[in-house]
PDB file of N, CA and C in Angstrom:
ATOM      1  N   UNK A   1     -63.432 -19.656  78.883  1.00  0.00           N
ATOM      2  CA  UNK A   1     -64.474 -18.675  78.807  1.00  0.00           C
ATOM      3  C   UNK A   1     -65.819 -19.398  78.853  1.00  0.00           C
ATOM      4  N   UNK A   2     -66.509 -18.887  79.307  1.00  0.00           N
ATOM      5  CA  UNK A   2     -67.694 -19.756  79.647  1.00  0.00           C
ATOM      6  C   UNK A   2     -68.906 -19.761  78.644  1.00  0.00           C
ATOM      7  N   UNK A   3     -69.356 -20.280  78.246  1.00  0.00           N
ATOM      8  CA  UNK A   3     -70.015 -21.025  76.603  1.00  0.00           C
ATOM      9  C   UNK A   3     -71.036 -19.394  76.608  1.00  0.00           C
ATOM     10  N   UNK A   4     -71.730 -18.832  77.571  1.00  0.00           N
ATOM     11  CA  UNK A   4     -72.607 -18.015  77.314  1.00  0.00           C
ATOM     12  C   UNK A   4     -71.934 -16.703  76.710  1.00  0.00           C
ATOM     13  N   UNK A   5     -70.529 -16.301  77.490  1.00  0.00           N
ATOM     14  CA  UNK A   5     -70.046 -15.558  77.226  1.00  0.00           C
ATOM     15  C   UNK A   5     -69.562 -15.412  75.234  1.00  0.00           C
ATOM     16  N   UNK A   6     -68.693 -16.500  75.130  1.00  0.00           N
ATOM     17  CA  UNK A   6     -68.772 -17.517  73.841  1.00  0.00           C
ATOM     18  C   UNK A   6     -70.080 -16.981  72.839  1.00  0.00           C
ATOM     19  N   UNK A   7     -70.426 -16.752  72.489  1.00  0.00           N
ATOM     20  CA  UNK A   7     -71.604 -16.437  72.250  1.00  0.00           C
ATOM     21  C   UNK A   7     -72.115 -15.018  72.313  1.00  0.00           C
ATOM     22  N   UNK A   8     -71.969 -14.253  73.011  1.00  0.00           N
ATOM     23  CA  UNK A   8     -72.696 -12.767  73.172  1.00  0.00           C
ATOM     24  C   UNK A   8     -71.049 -12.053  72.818  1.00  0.00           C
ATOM     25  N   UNK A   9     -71.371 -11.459  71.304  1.00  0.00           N
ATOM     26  CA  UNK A   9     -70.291 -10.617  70.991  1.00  0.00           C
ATOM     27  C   UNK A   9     -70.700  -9.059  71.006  1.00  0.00           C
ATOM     28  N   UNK A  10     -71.284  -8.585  71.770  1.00  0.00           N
ATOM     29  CA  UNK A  10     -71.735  -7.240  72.551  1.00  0.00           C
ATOM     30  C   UNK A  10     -70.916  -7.083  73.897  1.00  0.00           C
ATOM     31  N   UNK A  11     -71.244  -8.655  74.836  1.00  0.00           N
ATOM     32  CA  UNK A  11     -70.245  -8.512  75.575  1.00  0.00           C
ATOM     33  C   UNK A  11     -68.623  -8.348  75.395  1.00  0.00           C
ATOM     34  N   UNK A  12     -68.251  -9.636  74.613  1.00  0.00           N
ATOM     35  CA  UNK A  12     -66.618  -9.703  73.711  1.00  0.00           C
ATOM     36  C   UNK A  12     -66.467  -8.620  73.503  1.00  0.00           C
ATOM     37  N   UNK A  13     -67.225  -7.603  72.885  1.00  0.00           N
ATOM     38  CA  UNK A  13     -66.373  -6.474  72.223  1.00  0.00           C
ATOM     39  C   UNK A  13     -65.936  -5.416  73.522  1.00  0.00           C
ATOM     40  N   UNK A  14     -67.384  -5.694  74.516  1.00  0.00           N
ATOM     41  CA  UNK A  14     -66.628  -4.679  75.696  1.00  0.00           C
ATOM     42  C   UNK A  14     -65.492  -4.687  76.421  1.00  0.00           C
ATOM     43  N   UNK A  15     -65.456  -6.401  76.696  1.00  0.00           N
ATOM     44  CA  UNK A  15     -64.145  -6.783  77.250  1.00  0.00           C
ATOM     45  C   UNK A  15     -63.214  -7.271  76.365  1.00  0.00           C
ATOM     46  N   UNK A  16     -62.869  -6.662  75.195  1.00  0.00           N
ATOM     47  CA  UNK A  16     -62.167  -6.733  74.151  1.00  0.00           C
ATOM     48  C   UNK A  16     -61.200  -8.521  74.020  1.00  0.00           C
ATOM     49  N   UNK A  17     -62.055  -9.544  74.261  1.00  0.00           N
ATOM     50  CA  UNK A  17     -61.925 -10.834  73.707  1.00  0.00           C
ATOM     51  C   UNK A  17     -62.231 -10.847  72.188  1.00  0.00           C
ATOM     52  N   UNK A  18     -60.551 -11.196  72.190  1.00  0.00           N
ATOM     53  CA  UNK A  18     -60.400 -11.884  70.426  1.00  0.00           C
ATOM     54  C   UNK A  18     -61.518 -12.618  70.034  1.00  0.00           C
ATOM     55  N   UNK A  19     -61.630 -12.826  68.801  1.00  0.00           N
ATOM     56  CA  UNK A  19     -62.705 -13.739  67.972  1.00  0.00           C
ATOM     57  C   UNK A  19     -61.764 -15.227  67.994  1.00  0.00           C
ATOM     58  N   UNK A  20     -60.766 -14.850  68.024  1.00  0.00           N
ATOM     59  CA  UNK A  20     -59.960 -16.484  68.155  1.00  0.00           C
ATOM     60  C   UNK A  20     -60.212 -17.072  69.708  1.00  0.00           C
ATOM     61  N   UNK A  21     -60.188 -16.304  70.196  1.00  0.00           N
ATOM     62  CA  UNK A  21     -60.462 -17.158  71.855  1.00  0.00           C
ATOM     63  C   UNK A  21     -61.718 -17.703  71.942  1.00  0.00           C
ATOM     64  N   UNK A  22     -62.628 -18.684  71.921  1.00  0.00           N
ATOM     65  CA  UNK A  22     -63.698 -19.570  72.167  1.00  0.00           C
ATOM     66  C   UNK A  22     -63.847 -20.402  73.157  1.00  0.00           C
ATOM     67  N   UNK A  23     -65.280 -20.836  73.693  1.00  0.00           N
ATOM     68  CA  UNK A  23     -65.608 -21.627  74.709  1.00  0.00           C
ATOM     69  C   UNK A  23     -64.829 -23.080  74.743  1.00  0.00           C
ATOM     70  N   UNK A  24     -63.858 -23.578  75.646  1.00  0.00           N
ATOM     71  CA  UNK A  24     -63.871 -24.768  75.487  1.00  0.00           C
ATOM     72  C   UNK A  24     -63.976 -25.506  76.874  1.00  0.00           C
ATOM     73  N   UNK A  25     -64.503 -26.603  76.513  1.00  0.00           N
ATOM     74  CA  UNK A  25     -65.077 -27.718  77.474  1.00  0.00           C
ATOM     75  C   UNK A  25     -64.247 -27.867  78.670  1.00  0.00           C
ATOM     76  N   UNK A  26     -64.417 -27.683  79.598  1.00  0.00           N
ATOM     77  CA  UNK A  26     -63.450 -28.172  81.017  1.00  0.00           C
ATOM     78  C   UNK A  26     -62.509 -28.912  80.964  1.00  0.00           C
ATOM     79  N   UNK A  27     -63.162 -30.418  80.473  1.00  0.00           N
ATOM     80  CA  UNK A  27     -62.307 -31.630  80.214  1.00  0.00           C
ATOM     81  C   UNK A  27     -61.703 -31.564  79.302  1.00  0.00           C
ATOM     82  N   UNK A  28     -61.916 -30.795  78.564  1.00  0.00           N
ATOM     83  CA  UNK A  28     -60.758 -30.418  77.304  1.00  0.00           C
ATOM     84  C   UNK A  28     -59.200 -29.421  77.803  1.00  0.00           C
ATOM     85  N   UNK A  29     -59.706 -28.754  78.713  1.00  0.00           N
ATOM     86  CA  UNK A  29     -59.068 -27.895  79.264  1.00  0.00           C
ATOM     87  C   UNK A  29     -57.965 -28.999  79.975  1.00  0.00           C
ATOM     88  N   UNK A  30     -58.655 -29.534  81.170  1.00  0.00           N
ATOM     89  CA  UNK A  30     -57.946 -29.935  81.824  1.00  0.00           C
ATOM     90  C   UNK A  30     -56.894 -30.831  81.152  1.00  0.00           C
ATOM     91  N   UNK A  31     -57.407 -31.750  79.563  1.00  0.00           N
ATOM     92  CA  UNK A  31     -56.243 -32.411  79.241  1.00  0.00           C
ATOM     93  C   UNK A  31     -55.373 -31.812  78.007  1.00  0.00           C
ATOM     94  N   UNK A  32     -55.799 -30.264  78.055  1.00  0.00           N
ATOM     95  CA  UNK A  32     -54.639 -29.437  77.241  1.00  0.00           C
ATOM     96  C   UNK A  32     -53.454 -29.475  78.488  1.00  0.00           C
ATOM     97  N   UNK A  33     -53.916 -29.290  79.490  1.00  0.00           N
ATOM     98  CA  UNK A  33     -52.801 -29.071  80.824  1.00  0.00           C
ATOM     99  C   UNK A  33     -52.299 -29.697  81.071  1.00  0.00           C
ATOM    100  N   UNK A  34     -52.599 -31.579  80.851  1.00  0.00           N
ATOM    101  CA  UNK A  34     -51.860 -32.422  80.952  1.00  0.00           C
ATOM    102  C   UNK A  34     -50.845 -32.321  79.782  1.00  0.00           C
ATOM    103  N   UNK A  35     -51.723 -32.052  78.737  1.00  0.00           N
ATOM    104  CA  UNK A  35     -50.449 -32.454  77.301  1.00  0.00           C
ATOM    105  C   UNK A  35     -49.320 -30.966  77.668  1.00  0.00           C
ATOM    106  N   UNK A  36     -49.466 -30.173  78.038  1.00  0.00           N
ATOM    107  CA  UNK A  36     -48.970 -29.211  78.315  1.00  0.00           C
ATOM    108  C   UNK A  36     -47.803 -30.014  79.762  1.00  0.00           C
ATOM    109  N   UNK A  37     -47.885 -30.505  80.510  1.00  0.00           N
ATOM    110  CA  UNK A  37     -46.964 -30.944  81.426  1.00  0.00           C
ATOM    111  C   UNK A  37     -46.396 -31.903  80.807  1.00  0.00           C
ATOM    112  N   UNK A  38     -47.348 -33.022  80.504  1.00  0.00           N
ATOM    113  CA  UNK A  38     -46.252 -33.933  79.387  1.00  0.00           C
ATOM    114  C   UNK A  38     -45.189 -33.351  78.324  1.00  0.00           C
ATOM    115  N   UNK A  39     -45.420 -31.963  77.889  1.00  0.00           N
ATOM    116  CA  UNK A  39     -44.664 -31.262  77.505  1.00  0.00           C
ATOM    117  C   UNK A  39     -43.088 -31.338  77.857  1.00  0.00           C
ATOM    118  N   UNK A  40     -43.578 -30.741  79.520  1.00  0.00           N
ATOM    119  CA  UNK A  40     -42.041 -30.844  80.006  1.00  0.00           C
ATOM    120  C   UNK A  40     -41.501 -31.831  80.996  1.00  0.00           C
ATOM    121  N   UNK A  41     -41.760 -33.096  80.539  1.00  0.00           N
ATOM    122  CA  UNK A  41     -41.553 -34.182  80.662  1.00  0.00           C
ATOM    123  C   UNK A  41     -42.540 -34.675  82.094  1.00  0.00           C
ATOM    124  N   UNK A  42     -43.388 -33.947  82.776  1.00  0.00           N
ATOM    125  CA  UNK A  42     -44.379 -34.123  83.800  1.00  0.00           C
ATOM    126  C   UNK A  42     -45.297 -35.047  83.322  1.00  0.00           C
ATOM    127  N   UNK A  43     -45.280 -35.744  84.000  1.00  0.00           N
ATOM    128  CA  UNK A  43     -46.739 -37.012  84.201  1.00  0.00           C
ATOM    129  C   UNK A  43     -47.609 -37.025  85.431  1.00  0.00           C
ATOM    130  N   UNK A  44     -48.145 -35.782  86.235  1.00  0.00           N
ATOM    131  CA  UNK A  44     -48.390 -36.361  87.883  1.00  0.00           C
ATOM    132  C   UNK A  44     -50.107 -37.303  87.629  1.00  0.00           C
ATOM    133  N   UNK A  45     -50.145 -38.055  88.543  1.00  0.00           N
ATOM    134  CA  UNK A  45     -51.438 -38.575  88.567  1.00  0.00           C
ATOM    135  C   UNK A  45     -52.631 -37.515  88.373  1.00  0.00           C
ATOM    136  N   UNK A  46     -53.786 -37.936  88.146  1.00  0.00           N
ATOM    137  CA  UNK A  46     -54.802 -37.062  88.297  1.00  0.00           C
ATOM    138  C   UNK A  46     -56.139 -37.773  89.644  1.00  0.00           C
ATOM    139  N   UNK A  47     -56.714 -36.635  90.010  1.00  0.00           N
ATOM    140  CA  UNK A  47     -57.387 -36.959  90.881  1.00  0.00           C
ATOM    141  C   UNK A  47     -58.427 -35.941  90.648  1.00  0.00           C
ATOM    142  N   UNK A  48     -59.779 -36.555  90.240  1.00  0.00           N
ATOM    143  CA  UNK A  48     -60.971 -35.245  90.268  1.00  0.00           C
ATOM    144  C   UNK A  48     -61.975 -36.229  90.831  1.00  0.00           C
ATOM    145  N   UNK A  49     -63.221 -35.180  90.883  1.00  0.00           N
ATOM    146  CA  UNK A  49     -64.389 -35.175  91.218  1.00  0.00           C
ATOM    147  C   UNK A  49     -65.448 -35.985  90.092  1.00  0.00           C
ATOM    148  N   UNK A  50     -66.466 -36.231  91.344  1.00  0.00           N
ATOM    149  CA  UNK A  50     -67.873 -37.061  89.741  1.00  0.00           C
ATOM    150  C   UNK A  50     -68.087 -35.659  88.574  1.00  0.00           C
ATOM    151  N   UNK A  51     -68.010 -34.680  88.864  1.00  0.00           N
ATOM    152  CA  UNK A  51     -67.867 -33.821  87.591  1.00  0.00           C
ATOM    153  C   UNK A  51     -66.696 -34.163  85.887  1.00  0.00           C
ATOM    154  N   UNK A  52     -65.855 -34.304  86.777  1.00  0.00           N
ATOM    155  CA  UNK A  52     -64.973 -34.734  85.761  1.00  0.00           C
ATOM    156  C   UNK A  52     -64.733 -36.265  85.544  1.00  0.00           C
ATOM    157  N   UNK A  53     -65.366 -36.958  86.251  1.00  0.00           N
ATOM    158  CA  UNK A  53     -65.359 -38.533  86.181  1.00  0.00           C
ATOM    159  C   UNK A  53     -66.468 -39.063  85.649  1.00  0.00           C
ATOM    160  N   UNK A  54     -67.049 -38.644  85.587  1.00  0.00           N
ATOM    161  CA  UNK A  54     -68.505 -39.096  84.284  1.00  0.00           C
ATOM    162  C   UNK A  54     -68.407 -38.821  83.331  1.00  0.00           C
ATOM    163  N   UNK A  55     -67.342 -37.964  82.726  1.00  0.00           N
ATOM    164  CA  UNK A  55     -67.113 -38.179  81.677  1.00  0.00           C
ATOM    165  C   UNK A  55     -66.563 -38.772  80.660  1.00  0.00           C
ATOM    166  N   UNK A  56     -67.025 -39.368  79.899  1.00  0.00           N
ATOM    167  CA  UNK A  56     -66.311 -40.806  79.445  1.00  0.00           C
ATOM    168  C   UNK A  56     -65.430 -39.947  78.700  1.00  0.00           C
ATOM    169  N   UNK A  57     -65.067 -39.175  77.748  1.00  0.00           N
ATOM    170  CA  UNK A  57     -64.415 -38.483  77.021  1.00  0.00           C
ATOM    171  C   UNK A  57     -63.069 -38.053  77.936  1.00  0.00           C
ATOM    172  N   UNK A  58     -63.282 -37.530  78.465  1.00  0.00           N
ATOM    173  CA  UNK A  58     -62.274 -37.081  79.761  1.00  0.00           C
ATOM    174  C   UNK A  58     -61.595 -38.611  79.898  1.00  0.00           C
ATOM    175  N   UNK A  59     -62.045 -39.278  80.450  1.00  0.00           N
ATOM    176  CA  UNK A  59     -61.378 -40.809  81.173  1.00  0.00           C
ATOM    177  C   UNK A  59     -60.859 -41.534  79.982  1.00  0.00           C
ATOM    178  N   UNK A  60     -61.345 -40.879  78.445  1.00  0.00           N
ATOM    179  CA  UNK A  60     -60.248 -42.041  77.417  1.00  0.00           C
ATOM    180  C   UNK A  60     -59.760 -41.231  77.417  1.00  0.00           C
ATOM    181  N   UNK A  61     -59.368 -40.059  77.259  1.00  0.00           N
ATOM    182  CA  UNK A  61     -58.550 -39.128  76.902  1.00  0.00           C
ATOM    183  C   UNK A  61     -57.253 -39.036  78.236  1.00  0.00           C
ATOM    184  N   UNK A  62     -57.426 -39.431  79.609  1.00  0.00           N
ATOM    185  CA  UNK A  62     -56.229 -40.387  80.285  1.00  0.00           C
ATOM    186  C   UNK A  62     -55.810 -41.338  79.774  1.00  0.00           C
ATOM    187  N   UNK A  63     -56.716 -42.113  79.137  1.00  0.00           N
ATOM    188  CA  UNK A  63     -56.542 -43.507  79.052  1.00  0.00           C
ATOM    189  C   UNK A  63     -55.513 -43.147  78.135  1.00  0.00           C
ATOM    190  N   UNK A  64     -55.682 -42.759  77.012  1.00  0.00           N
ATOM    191  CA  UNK A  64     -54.790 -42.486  75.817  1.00  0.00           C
ATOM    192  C   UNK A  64     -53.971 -42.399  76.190  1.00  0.00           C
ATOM    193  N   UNK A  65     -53.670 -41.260  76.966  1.00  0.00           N
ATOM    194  CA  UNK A  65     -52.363 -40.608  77.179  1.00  0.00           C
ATOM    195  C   UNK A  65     -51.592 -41.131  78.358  1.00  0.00           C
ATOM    196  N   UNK A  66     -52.254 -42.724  78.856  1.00  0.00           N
ATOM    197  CA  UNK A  66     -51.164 -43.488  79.481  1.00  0.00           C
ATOM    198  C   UNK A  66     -50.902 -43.356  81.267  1.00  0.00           C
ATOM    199  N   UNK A  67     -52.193 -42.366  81.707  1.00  0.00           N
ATOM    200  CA  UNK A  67     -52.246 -41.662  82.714  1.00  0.00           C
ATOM    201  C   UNK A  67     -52.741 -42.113  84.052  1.00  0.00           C
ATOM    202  N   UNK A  68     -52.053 -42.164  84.871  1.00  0.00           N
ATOM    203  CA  UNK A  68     -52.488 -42.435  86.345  1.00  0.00           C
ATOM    204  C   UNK A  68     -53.593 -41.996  87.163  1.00  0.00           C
ATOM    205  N   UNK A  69     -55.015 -42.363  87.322  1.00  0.00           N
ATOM    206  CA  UNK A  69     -56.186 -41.757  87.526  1.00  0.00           C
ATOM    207  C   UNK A  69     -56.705 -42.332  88.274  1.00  0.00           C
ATOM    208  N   UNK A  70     -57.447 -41.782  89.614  1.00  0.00           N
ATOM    209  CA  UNK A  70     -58.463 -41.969  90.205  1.00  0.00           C
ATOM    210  C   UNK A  70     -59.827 -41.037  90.044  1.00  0.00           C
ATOM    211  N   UNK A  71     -60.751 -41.152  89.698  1.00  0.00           N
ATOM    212  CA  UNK A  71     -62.056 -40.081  89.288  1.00  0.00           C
ATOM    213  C   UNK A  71     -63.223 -40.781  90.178  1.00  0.00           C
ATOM    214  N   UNK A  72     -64.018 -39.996  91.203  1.00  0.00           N
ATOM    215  CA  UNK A  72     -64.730 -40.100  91.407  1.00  0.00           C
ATOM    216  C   UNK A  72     -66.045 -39.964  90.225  1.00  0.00           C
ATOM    217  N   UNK A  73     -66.899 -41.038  91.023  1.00  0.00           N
ATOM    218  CA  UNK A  73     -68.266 -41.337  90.284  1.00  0.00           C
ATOM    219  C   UNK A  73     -69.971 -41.033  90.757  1.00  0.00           C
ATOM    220  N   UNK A  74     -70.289 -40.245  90.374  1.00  0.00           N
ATOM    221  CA  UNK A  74     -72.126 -40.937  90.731  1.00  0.00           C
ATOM    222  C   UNK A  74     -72.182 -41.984  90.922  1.00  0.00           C
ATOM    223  N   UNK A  75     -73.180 -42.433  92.154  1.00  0.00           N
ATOM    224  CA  UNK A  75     -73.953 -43.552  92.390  1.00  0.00           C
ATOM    225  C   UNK A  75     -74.585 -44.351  91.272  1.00  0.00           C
ATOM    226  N   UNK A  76     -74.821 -43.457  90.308  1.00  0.00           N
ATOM    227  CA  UNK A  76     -75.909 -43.792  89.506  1.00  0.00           C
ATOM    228  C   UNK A  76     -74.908 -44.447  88.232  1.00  0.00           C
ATOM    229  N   UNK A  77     -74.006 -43.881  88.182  1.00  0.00           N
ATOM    230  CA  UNK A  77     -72.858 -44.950  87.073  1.00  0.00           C
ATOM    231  C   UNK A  77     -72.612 -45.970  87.602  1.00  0.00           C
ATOM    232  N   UNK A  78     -72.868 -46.979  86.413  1.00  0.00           N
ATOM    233  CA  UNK A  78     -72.254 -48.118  86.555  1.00  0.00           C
ATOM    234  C   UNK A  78     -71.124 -48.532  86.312  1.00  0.00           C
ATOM    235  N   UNK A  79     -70.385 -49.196  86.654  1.00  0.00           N
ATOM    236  CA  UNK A  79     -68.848 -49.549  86.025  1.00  0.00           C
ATOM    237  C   UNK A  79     -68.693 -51.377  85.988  1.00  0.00           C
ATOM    238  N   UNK A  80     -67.947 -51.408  84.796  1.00  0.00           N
ATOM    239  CA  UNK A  80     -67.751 -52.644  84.681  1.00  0.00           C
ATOM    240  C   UNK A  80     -66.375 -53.149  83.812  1.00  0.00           C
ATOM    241  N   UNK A  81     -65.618 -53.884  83.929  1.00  0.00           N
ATOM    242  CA  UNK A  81     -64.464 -54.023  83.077  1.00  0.00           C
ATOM    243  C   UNK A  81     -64.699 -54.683  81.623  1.00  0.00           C
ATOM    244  N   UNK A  82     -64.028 -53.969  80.667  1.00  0.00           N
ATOM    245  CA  UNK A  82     -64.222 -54.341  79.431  1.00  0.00           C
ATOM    246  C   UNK A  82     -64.840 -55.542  78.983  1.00  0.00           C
ATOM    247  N   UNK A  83     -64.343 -56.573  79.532  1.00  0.00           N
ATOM    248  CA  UNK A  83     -65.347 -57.914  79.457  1.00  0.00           C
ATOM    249  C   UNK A  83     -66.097 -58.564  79.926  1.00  0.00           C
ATOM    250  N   UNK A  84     -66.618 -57.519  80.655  1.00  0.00           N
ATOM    251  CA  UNK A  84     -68.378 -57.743  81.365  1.00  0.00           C
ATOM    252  C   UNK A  84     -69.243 -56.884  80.139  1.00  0.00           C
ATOM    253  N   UNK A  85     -70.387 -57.057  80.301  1.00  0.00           N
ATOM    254  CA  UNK A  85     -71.548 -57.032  79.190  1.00  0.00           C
ATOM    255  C   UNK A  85     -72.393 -56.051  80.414  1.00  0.00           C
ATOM    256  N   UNK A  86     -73.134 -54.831  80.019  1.00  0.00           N
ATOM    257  CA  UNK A  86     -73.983 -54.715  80.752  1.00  0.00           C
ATOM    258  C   UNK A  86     -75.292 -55.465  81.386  1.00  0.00           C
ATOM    259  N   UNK A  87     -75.341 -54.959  82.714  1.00  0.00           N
ATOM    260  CA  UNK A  87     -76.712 -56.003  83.487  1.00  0.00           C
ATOM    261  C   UNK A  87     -77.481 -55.789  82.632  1.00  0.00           C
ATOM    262  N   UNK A  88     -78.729 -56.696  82.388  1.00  0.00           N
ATOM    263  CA  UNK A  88     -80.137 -56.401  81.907  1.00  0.00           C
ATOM    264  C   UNK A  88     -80.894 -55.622  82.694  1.00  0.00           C
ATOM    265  N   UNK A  89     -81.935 -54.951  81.713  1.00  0.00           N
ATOM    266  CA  UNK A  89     -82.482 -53.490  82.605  1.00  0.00           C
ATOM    267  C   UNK A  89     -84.070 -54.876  82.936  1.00  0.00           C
ATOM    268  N   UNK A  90     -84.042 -54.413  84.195  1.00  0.00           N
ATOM    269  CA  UNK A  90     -85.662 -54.877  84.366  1.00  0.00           C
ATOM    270  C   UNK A  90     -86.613 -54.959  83.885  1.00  0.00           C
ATOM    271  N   UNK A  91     -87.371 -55.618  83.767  1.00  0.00           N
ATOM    272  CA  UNK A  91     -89.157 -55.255  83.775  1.00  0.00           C
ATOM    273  C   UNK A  91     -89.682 -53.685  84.412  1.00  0.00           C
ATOM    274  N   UNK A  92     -90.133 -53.062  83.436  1.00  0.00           N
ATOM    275  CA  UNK A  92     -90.570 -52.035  83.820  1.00  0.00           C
ATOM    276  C   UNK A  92     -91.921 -51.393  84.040  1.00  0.00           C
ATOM    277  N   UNK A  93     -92.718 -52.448  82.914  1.00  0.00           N
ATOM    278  CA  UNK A  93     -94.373 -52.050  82.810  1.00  0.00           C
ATOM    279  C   UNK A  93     -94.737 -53.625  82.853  1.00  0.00           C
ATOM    280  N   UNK A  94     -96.087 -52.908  83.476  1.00  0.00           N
ATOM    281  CA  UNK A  94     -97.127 -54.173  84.225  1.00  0.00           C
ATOM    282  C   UNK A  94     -97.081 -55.008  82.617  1.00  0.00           C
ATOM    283  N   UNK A  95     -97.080 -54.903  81.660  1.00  0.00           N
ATOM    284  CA  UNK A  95     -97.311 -55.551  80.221  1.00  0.00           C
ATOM    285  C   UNK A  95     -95.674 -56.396  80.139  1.00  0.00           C
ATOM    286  N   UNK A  96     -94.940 -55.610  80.615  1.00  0.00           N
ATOM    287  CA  UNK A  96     -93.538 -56.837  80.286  1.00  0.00           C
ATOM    288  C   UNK A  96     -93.541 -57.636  81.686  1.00  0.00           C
ATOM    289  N   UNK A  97     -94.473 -57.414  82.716  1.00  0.00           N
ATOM    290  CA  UNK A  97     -94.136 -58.048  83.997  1.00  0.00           C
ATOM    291  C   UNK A  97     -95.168 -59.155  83.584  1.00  0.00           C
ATOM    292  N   UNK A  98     -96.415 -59.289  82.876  1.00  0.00           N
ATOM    293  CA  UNK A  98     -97.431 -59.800  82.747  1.00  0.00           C
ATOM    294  C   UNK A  98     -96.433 -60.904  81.609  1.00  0.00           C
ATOM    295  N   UNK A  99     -95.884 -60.571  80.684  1.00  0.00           N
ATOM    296  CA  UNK A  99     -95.310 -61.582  79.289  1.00  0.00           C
ATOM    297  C   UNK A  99     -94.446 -62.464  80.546  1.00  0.00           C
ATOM    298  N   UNK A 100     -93.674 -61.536  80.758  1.00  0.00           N
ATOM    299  CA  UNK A 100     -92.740 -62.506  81.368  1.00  0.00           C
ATOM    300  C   UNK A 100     -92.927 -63.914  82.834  1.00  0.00           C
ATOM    301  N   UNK A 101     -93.922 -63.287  83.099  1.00  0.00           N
ATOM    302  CA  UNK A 101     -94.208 -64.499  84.211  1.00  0.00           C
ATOM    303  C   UNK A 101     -95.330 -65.476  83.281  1.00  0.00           C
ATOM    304  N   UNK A 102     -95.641 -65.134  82.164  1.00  0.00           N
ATOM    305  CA  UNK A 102     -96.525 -66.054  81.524  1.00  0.00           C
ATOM    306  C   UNK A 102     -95.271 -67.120  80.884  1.00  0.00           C
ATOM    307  N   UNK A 103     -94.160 -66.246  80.145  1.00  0.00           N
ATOM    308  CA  UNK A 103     -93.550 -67.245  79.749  1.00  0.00           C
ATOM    309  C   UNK A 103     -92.635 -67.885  80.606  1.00  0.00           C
ATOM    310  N   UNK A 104     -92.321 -67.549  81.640  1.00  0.00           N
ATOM    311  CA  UNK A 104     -91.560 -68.223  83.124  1.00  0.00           C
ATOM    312  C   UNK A 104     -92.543 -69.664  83.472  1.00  0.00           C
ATOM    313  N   UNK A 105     -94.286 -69.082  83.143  1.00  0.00           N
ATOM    314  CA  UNK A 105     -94.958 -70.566  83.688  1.00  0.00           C
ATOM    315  C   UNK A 105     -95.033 -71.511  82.767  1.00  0.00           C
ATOM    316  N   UNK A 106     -94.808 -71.331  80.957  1.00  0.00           N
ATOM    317  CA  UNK A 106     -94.697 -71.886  80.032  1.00  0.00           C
ATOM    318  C   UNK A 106     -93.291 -73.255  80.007  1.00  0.00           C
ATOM    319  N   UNK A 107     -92.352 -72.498  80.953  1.00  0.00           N
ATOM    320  CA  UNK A 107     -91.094 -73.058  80.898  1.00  0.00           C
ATOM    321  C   UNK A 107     -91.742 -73.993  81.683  1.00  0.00           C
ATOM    322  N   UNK A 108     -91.900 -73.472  83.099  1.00  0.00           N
ATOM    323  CA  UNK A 108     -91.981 -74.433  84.124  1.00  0.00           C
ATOM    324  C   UNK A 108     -92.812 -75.574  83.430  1.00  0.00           C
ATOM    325  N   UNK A 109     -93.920 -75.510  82.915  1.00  0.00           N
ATOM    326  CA  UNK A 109     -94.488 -76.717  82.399  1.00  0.00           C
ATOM    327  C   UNK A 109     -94.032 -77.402  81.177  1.00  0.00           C
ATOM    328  N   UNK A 110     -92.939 -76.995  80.894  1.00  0.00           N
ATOM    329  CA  UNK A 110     -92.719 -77.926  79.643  1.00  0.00           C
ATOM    330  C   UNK A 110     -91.289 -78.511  80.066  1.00  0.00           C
ATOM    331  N   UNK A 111     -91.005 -78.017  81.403  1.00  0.00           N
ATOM    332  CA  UNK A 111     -89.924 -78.635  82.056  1.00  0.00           C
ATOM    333  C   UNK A 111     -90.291 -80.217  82.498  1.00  0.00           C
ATOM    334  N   UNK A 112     -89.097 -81.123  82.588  1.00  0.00           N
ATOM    335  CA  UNK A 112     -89.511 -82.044  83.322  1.00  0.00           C
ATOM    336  C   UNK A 112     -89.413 -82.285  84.507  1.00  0.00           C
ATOM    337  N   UNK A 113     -90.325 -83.184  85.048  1.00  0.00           N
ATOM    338  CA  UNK A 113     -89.959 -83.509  86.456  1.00  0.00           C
ATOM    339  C   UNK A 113     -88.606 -83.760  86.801  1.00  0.00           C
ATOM    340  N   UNK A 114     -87.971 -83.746  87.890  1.00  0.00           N
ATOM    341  CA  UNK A 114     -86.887 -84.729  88.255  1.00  0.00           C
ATOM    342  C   UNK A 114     -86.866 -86.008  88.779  1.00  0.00           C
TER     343      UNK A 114
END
């Protein structure tokens, strides 16, 4: 049921939705359906979209349950395996671009020749 609906019990009462039935999350959905096939002894792979693949909640919640997955991603996610460290974020303002090449020329001069 969709979260707005969830919420407006003027509507609920017209379309006579229980007070027990509530909004739940997609990715929640989708891995009631898995535990629901694991039920009857079904395991099939899963295959979704960057909708359902950005979600980190969704992707442990395969993980948990031992599950065969390919999920598309945004461009904009990064991915990295557990024992990589995220990249460092750049220089962003003229004030950290200004520190940092001051202390880049600090090095250079207290470096030695070769």
């Amino acid at each position: 049921m969709p979260e707005d609906w969830a919420a407006d019990s003027h509507r609920r009462t017209r379309t006579l939705i229980p007070p027990e039935v509530t909004h739940r999350e997609k990715w929640r959905l989708a891995l009631d359906m898995l535990d629901s096939l694991g039920d009857w002894g079904m395991t099939p792979p899963v295959v979704a979209d960057a909708a359902y693949g950005t979600n980190a909640h969704l992707r442990a919640g395969l993980s948990e349950r031992g599950c065969t997955y390919v999920l598309s991603i945004r461009s904009d996610v990064s991915v990295r395996t557990p024992r990589q460290r995220p990249a460092p974020v750049p220089c962003c303002s003229l004030s950290n671009a200004v520190t940092a090449s001051a202390t880049a020329r600090r090095q250079l001069r207290s470096t030695p020749p070769c």
